[in-house]
N, C-alpha and C. Protein backbone atom coordinates (compact mmCIF):
# COMPACT_ATOMS: atom_id res chain seq x y z
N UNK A 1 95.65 76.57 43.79
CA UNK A 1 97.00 76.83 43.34
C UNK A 1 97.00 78.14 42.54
N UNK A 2 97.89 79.06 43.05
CA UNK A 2 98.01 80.66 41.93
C UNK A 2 99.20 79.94 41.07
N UNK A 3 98.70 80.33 39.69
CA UNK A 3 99.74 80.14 38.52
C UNK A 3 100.26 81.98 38.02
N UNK A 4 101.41 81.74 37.40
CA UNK A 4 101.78 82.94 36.83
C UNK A 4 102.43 83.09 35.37
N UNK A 5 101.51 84.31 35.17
CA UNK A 5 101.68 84.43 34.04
C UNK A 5 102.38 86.01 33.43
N UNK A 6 103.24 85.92 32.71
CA UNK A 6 103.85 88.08 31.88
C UNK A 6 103.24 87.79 30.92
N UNK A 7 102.35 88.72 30.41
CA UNK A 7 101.66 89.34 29.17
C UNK A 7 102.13 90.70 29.01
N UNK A 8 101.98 91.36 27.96
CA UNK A 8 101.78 92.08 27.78
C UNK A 8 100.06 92.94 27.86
N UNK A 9 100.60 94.19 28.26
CA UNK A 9 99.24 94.75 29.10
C UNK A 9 97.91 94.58 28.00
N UNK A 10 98.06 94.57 26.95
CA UNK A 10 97.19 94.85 26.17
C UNK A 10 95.84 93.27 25.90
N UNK A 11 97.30 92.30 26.13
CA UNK A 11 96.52 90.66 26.46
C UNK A 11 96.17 90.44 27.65
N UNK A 12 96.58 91.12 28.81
CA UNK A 12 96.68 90.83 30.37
C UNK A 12 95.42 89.94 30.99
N UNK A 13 93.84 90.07 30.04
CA UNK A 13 92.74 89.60 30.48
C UNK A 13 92.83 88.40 29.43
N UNK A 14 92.65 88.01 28.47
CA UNK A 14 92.96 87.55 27.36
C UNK A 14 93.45 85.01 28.40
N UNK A 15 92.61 84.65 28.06
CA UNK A 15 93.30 83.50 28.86
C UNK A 15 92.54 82.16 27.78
N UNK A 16 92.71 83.31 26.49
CA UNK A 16 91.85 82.39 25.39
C UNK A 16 92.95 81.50 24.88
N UNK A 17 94.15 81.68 25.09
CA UNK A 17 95.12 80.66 24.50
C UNK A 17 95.47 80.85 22.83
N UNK A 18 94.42 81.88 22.71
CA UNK A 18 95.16 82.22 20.78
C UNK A 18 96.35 82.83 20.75
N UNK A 19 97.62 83.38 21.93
CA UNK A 19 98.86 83.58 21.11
C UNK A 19 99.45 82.36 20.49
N UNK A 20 99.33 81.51 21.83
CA UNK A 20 100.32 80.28 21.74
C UNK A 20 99.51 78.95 20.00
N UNK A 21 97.96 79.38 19.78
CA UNK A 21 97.22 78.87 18.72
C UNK A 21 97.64 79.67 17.60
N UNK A 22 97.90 80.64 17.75
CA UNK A 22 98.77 81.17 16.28
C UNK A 22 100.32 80.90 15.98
N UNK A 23 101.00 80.91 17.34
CA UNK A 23 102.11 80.98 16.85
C UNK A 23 102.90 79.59 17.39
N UNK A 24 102.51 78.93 17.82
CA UNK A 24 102.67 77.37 18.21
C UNK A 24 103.48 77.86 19.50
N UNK A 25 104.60 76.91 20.24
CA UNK A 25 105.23 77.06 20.99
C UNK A 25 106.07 75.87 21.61
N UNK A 26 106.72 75.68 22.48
CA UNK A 26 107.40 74.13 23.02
C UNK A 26 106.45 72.99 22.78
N UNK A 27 105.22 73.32 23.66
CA UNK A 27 104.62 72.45 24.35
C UNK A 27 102.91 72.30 23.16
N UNK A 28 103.07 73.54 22.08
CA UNK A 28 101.62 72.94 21.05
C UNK A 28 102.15 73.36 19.70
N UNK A 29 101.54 73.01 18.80
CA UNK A 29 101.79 73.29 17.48
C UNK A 29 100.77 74.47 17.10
N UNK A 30 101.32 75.29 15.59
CA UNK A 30 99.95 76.10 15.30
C UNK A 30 98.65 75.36 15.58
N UNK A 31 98.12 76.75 15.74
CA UNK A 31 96.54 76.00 15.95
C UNK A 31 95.89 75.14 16.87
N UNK A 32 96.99 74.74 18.30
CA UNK A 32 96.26 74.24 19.11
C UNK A 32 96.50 75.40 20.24
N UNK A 33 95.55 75.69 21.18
CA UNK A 33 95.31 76.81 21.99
C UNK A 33 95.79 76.47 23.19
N UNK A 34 96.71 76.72 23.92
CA UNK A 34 97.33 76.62 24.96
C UNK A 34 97.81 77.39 26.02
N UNK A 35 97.41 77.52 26.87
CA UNK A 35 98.07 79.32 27.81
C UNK A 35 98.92 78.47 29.02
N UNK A 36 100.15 79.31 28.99
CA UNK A 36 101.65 79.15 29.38
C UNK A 36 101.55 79.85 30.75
N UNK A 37 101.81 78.92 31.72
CA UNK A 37 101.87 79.30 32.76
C UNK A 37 103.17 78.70 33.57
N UNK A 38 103.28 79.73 34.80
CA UNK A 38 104.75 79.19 35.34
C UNK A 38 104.13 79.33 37.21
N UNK A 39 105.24 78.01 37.81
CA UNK A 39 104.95 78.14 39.00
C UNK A 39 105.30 79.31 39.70
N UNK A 40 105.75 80.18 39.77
CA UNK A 40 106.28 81.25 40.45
C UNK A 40 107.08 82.41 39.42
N UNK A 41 106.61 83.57 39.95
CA UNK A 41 106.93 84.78 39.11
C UNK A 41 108.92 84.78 38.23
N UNK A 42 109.80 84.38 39.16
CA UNK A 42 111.12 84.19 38.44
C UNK A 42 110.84 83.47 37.40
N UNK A 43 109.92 82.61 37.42
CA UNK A 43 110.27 81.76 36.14
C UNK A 43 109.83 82.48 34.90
N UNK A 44 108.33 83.19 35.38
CA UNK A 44 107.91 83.42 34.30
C UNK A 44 108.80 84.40 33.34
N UNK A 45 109.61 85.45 34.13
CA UNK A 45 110.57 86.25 33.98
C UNK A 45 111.98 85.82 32.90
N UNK A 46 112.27 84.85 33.36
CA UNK A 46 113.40 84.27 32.83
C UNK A 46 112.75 83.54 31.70
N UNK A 47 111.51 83.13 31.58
CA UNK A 47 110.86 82.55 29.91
C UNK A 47 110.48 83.77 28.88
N UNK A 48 110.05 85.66 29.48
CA UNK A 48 110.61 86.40 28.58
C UNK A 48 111.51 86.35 28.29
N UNK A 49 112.52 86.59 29.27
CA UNK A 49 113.78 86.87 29.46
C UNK A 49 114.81 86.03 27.80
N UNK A 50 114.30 85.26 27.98
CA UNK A 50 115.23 83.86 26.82
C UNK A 50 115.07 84.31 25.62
N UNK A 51 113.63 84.84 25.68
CA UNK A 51 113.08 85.18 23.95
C UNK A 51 113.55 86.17 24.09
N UNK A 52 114.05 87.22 24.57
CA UNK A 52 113.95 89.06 24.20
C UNK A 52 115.40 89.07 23.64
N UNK A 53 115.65 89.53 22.53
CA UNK A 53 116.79 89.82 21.87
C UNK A 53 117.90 90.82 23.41
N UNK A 54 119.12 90.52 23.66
CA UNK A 54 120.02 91.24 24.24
C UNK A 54 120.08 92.65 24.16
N UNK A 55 120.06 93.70 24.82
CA UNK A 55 119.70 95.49 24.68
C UNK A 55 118.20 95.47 24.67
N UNK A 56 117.07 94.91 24.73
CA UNK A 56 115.79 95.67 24.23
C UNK A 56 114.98 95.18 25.65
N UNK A 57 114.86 95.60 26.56
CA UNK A 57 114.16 95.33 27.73
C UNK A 57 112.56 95.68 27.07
N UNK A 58 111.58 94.50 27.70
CA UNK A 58 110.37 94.71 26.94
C UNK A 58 109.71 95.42 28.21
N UNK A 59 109.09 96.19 27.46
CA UNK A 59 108.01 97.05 28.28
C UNK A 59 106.69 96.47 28.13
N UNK A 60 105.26 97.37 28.69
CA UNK A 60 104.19 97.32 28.62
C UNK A 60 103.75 95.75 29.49
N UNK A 61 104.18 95.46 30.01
CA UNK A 61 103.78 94.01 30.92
C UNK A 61 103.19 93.97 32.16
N UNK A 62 102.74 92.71 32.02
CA UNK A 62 101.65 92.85 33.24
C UNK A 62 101.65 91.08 34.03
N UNK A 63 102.34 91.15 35.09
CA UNK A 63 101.72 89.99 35.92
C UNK A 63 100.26 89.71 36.27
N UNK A 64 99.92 88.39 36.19
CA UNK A 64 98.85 87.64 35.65
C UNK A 64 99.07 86.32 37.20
N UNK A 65 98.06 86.79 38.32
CA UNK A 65 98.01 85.78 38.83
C UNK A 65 96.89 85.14 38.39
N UNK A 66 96.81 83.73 38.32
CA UNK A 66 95.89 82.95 38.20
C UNK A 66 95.64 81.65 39.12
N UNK A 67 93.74 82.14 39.30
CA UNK A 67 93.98 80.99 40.32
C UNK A 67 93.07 79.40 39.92
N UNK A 68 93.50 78.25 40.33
CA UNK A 68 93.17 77.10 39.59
C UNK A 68 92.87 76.15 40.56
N UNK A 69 91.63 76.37 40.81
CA UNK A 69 91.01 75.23 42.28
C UNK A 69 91.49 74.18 42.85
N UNK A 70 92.03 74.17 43.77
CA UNK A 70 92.78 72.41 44.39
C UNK A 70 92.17 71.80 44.02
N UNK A 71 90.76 71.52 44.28
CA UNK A 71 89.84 70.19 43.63
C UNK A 71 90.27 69.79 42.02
N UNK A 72 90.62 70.59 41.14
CA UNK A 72 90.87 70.39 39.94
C UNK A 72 92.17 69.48 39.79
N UNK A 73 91.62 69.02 39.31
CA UNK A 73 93.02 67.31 39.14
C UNK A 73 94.26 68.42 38.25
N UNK A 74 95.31 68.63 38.46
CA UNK A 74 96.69 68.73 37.32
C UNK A 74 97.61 67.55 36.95
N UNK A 75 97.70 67.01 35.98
CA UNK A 75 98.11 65.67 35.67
C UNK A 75 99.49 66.50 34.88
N UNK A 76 100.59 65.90 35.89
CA UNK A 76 102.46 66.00 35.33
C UNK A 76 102.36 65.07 34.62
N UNK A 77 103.30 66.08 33.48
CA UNK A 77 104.23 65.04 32.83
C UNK A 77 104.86 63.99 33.14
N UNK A 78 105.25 63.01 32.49
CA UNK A 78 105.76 61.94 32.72
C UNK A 78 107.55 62.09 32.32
N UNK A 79 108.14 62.56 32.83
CA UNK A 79 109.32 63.30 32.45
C UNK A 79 110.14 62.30 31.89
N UNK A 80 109.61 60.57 31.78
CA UNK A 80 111.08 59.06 31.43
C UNK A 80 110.12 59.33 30.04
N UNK A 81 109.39 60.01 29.51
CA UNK A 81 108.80 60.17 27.90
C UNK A 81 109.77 61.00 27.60
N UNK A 82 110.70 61.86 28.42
CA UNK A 82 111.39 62.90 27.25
C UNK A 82 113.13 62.38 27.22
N UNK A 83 113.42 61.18 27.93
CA UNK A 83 114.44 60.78 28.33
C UNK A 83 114.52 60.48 26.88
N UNK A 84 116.36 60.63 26.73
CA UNK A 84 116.95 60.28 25.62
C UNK A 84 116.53 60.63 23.75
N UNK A 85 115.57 62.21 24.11
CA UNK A 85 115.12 63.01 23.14
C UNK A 85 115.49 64.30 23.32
N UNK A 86 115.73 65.13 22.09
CA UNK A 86 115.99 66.46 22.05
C UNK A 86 115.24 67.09 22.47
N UNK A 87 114.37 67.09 23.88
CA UNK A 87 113.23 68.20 24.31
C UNK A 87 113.52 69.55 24.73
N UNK A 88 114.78 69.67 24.81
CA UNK A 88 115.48 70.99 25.37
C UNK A 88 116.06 72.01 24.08
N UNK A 89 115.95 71.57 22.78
CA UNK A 89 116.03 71.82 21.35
C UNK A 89 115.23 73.48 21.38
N UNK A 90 116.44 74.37 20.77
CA UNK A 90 116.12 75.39 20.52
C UNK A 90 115.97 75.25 18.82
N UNK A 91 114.88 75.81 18.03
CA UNK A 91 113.50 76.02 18.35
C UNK A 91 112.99 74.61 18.61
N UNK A 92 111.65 74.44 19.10
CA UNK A 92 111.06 73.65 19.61
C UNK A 92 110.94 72.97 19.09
N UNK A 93 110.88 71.18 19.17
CA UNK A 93 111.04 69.88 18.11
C UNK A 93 109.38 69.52 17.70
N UNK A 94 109.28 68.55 17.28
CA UNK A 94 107.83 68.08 17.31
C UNK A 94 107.78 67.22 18.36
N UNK A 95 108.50 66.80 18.93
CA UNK A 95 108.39 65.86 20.41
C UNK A 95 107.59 66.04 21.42
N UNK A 96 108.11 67.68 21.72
CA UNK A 96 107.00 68.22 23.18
C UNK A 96 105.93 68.47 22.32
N UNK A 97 106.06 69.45 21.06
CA UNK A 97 105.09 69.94 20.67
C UNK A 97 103.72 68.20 20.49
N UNK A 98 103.88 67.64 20.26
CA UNK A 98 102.85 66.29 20.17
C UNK A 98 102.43 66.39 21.41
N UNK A 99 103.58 66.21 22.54
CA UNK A 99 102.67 66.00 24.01
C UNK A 99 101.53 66.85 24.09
N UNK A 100 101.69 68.04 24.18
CA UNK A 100 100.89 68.96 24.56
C UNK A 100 99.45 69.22 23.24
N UNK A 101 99.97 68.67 22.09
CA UNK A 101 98.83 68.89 20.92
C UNK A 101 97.68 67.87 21.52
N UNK A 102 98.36 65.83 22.30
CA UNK A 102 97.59 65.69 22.70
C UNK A 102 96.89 65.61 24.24
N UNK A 103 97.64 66.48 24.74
CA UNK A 103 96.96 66.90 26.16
C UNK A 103 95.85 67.67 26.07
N UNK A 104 95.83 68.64 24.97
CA UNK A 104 94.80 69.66 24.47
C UNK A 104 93.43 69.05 23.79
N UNK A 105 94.12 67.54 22.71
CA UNK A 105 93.01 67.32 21.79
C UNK A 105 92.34 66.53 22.95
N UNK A 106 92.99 65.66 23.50
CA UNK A 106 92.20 64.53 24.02
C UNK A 106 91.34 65.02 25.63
N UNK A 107 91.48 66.65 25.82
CA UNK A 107 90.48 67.50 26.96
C UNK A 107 90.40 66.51 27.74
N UNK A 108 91.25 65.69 28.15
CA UNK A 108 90.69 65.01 29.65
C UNK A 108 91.30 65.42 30.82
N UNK A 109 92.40 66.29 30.78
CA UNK A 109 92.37 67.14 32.09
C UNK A 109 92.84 68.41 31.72
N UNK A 110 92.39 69.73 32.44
CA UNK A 110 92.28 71.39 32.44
C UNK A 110 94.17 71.68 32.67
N UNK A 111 94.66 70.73 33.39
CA UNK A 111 96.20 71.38 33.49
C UNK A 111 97.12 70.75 33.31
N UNK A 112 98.32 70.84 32.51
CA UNK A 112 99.38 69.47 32.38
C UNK A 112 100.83 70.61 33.33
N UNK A 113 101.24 69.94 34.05
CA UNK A 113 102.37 70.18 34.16
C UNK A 113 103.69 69.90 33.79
N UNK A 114 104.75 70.39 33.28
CA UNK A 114 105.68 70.17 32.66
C UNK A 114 107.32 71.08 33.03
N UNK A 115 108.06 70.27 32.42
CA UNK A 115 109.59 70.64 32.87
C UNK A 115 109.59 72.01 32.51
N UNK A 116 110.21 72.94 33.12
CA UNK A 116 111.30 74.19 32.54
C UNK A 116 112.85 73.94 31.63
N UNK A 117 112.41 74.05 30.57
CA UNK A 117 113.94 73.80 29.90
C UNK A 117 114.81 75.17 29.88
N UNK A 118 114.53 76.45 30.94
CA UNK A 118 115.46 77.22 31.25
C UNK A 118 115.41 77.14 32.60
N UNK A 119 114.86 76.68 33.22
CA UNK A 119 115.52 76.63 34.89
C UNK A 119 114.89 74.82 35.17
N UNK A 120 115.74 74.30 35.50
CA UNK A 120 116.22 72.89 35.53
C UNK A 120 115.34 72.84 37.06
N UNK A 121 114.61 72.16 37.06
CA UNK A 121 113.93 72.02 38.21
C UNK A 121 112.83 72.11 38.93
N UNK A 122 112.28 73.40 37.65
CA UNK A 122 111.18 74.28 37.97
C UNK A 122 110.48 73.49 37.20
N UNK A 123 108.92 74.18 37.01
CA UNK A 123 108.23 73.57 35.89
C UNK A 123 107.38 74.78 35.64
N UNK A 124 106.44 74.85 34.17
CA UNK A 124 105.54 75.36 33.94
C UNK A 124 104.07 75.21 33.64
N UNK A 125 103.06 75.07 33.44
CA UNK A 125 101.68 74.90 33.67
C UNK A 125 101.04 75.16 32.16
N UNK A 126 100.56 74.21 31.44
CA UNK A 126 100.14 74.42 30.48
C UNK A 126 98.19 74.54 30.53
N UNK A 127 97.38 75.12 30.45
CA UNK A 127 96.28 75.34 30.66
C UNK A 127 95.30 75.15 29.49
N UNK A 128 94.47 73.63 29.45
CA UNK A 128 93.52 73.94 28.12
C UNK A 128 92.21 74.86 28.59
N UNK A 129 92.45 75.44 27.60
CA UNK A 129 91.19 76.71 27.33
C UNK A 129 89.80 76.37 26.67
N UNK A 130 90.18 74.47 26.38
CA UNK A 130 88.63 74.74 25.74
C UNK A 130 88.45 73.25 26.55
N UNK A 131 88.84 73.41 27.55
CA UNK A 131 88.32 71.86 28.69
C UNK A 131 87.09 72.11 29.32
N UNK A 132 85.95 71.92 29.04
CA UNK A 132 84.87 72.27 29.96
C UNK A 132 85.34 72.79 31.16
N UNK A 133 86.24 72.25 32.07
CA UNK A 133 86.22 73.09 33.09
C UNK A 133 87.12 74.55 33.58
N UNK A 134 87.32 74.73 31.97
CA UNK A 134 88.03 76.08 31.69
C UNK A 134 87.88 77.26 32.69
N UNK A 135 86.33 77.34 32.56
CA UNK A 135 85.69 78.86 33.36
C UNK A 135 85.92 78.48 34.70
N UNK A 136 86.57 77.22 35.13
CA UNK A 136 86.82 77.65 36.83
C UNK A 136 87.98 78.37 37.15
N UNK A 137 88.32 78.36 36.12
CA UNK A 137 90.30 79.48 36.31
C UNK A 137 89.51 80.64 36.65
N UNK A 138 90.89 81.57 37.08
CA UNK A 138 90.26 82.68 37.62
C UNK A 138 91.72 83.30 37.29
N UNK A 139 91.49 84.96 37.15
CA UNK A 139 92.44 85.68 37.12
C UNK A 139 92.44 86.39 38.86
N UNK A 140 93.38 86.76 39.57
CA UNK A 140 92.96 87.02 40.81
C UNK A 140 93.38 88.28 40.89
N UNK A 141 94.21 88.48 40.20
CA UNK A 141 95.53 89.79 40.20
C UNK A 141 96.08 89.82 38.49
N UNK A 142 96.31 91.57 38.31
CA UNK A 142 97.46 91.78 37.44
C UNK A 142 97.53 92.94 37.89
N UNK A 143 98.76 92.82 37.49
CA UNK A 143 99.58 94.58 38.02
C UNK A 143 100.78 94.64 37.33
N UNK A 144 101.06 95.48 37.12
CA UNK A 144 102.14 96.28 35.92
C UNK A 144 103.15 95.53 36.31
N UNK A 145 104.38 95.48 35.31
CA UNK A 145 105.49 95.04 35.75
C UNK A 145 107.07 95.52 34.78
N UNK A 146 107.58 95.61 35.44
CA UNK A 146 108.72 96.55 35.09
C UNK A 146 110.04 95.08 35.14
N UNK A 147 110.70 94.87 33.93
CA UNK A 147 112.17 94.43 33.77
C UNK A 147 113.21 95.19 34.15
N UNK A 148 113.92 94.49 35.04
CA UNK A 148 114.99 95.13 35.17
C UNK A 148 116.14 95.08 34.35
N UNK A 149 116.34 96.51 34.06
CA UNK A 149 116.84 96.41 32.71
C UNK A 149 118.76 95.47 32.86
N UNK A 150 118.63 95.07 34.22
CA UNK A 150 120.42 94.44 33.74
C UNK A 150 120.18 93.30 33.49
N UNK A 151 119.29 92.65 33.11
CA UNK A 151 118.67 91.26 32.94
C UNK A 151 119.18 91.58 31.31
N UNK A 152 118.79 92.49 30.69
CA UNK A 152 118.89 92.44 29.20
C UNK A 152 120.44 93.26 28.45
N UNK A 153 120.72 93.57 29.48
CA UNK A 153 122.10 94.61 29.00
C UNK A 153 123.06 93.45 28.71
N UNK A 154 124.24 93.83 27.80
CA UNK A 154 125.63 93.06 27.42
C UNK A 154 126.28 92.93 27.68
């Protein structure tokens, strides 16, 4: 399976999971290490896209294919756990953030899959970085990538 990922160029190799361990995110709290992945390049686009303040198209980015062995089990979410909870909560609740703190602590599988709470349908790929079977990920591709800037205009 290729997963995808926008970094910025400077992280583009980087699949240690310390942004999302410093600065928490939906799916972990500070301090647990998590790298954010999306099934297909629109999505990943539209998950800058949400964060970037309106007028400021971000530069310096880099698509991030990644590839993640079929043999490797990915265990989905259980999506009737988020029924009738604020999981779609701008900023992020402690709800998802627990799922994913213990998808990470309890290392018993390398990939969780989970909902898109900006495109209804889709999902994104949460990746533990310190699962023993971490080093079978692979980066396959990155190559520059350019926003189009009417995505961010008013």
């Amino acid at each position: 399976m290729i997963l995808f990922r926008l970094a910025k160029e400077a992280f583009a190799k980087d699949l240690s999971g310390n942004g999302a361990k410093l600065y928490g995110g939906r799916w972990n709290s500070k301090g647990i290490a998590l790298i954010y992945t999306s099934e297909n390049r629109a999505l990943c686009t539209a998950e800058i896209a949400v964060h970037t303040p309106l007028g400021i198209v971000p530069t310096n980015y880099c698509l991030i294919s990644i590839e993640v062995p079929d043999r490797l089990k990915i265990v989905e979410l259980d999506v009737s756990q988020l029924k009738n909870t604020p999981w779609k909560s701008h900023p992020p609740n402690q709800i998802t953030q627990k799922i994913g703190d213990d998808f990470a602590r309890t290392n018993k599988y390398l990939v969780l899959k989970v909902p898109s709470v900006i495109l209804q349908g889709e999902y994104n790929y949460l990746i533990n970085p310190m699962h023993p079977l971490a080093s079978k990920i692979s980066i396959k591709n990155i190559e520059p990538f350019t926003f189009d800037d009417r995505m961010f205009s008013r």
